[in-house]
C-alpha atoms as a PDB file:
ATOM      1  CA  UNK A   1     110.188-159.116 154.505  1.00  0.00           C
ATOM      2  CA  UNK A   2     106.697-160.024 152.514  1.00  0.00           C
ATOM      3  CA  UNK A   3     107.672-162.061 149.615  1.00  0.00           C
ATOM      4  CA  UNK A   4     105.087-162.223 146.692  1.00  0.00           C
ATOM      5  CA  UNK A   5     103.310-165.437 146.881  1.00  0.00           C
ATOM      6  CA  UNK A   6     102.951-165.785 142.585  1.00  0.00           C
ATOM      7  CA  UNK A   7     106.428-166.593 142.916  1.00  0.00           C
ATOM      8  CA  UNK A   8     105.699-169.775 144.513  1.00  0.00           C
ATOM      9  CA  UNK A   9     103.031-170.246 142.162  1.00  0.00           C
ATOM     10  CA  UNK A  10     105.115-169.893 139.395  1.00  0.00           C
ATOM     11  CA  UNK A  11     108.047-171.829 140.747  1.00  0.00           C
ATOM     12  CA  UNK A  12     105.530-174.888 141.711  1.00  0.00           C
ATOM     13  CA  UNK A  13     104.933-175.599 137.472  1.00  0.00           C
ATOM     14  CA  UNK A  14     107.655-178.431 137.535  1.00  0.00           C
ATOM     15  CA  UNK A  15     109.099-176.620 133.523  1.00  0.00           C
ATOM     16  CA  UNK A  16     109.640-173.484 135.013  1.00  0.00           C
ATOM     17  CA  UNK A  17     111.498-174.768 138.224  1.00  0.00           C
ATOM     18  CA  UNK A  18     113.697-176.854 135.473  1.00  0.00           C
ATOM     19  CA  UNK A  19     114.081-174.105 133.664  1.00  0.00           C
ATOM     20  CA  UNK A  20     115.464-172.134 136.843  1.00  0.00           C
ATOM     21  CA  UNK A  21     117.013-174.757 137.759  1.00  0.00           C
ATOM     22  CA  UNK A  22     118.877-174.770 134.234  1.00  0.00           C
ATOM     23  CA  UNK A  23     119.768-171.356 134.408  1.00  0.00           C
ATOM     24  CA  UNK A  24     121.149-171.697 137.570  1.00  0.00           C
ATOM     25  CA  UNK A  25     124.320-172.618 136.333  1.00  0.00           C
ATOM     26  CA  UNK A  26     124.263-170.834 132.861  1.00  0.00           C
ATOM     27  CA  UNK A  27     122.581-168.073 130.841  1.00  0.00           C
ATOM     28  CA  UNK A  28     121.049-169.377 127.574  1.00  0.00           C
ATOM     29  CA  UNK A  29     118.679-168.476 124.788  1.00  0.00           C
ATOM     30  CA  UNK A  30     115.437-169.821 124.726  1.00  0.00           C
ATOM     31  CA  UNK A  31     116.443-171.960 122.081  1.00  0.00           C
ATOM     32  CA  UNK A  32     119.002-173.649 123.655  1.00  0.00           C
ATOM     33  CA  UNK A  33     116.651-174.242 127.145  1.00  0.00           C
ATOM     34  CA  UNK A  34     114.341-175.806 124.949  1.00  0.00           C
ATOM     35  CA  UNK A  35     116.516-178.109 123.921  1.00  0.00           C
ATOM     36  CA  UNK A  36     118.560-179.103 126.678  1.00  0.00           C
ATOM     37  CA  UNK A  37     115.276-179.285 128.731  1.00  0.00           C
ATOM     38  CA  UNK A  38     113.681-181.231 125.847  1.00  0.00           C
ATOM     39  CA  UNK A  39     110.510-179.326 125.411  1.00  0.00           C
ATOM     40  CA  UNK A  40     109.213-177.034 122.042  1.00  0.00           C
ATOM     41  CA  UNK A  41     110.411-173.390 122.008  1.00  0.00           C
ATOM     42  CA  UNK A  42     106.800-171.778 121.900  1.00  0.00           C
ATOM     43  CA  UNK A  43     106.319-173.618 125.277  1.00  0.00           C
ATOM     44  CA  UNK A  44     109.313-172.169 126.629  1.00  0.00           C
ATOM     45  CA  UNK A  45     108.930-169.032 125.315  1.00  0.00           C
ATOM     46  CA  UNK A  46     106.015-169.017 126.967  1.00  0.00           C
ATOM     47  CA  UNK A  47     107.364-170.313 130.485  1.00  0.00           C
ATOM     48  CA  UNK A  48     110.283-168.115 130.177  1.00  0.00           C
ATOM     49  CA  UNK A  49     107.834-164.559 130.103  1.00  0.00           C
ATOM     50  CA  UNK A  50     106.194-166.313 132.642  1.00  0.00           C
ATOM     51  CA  UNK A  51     109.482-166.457 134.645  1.00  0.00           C
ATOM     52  CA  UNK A  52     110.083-162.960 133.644  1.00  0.00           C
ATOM     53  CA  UNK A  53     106.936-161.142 134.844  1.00  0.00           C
ATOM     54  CA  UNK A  54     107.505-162.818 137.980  1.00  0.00           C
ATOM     55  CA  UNK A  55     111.132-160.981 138.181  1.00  0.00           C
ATOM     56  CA  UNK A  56     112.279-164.651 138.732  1.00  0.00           C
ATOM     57  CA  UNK A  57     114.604-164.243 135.044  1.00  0.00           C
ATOM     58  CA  UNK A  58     115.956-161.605 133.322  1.00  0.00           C
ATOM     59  CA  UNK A  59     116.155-161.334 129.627  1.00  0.00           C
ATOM     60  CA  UNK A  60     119.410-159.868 127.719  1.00  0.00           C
ATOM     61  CA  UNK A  61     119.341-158.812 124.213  1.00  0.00           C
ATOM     62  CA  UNK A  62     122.163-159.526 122.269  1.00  0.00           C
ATOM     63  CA  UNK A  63     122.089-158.742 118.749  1.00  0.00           C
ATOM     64  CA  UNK A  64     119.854-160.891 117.216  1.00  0.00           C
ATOM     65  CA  UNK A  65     119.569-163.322 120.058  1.00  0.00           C
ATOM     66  CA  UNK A  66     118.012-163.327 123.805  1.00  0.00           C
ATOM     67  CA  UNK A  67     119.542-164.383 126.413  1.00  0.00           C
ATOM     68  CA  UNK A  68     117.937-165.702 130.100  1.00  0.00           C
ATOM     69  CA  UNK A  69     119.428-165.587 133.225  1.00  0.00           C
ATOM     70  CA  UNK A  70     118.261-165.313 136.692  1.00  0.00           C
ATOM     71  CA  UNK A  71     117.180-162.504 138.656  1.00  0.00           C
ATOM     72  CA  UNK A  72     119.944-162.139 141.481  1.00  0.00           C
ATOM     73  CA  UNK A  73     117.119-159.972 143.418  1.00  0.00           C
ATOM     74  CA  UNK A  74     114.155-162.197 143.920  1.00  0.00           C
ATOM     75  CA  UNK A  75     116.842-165.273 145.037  1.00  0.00           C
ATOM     76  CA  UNK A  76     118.190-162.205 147.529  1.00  0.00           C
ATOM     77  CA  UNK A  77     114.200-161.800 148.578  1.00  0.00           C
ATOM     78  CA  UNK A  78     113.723-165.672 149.086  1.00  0.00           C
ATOM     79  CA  UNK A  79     117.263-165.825 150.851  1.00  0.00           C
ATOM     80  CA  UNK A  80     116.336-163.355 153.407  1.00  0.00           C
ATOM     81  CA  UNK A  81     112.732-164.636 153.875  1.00  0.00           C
ATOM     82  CA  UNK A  82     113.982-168.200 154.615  1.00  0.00           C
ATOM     83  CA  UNK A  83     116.919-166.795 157.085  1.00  0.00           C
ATOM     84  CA  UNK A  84     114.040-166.495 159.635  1.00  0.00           C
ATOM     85  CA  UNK A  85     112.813-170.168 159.175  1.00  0.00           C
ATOM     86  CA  UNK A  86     116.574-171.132 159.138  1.00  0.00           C
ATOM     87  CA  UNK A  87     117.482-169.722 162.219  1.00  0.00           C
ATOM     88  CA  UNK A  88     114.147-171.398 164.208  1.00  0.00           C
ATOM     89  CA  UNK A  89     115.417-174.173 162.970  1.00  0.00           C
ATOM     90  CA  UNK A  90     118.837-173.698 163.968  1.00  0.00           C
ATOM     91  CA  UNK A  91     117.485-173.153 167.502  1.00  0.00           C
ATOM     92  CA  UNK A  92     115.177-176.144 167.690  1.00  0.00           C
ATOM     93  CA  UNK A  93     118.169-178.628 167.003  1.00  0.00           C
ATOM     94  CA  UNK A  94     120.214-176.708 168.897  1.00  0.00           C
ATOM     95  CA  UNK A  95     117.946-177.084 172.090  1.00  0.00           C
ATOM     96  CA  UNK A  96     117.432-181.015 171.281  1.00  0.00           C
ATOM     97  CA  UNK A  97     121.364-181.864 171.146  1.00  0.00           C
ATOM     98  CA  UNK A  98     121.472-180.416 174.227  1.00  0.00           C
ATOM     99  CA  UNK A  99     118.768-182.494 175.617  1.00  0.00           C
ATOM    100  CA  UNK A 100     119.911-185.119 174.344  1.00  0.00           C
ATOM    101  CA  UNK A 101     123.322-185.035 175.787  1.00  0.00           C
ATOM    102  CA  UNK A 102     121.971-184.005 179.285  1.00  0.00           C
ATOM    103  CA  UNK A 103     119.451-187.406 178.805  1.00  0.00           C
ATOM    104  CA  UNK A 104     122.796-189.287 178.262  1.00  0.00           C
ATOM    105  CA  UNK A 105     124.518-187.967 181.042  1.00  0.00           C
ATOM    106  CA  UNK A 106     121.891-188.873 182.903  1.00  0.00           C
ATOM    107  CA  UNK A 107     121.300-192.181 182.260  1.00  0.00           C
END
């Protein structure tokens, strides 16, 4: 699983990670991310197609109004990248409990 590094890059801009982070529990219009996130709607316009040429969002036309929500696909990519890392992980604590209980046992 290669994941494409830009999406780092654009998740490391502190706006667009609140705005993902926003939109995590919600869809909303760019309006309303603006304000709930407190910044001016060309800025998160911009941000948002940003967000969206990175596949992290997904924009939703409805009527007269567009709405953002997140791109279940990328969060599946990143998911599966970090299930790696997790499970070395995993392992590593696993291996110190144990030695940690035998170095108990022994003492």
């Amino acid at each position: 699983m290669t994941i494409n590094p830009a999406i780092f890059n654009t998740l490391g801009e502190p706006n667009r990670l609140n705005i993902v982070e926003l939109l995590s529990k919600n869809p909303y219009t760019v309006n309303q991310i603006a304000e709930k996130l407190k910044l001016n709607q060309p800025q998160t316009s911009k941000h948002l197609k940003i967000l969206a040429d990175a596949g992290i969002v997904e924009v939703k036309p409805i009527k007269n109004k567009r709405i953002y929500n997140l791109s279940p696909k990328v969060f599946k990519d990143l998911d599966a990248w970090l299930e790696k890392y997790r499970n070395l992980w995993e392992d590593r604590l696993e291996r110190l409990e144990k030695m940690l209980e035998k170095t108990k046992r022994d003492k």
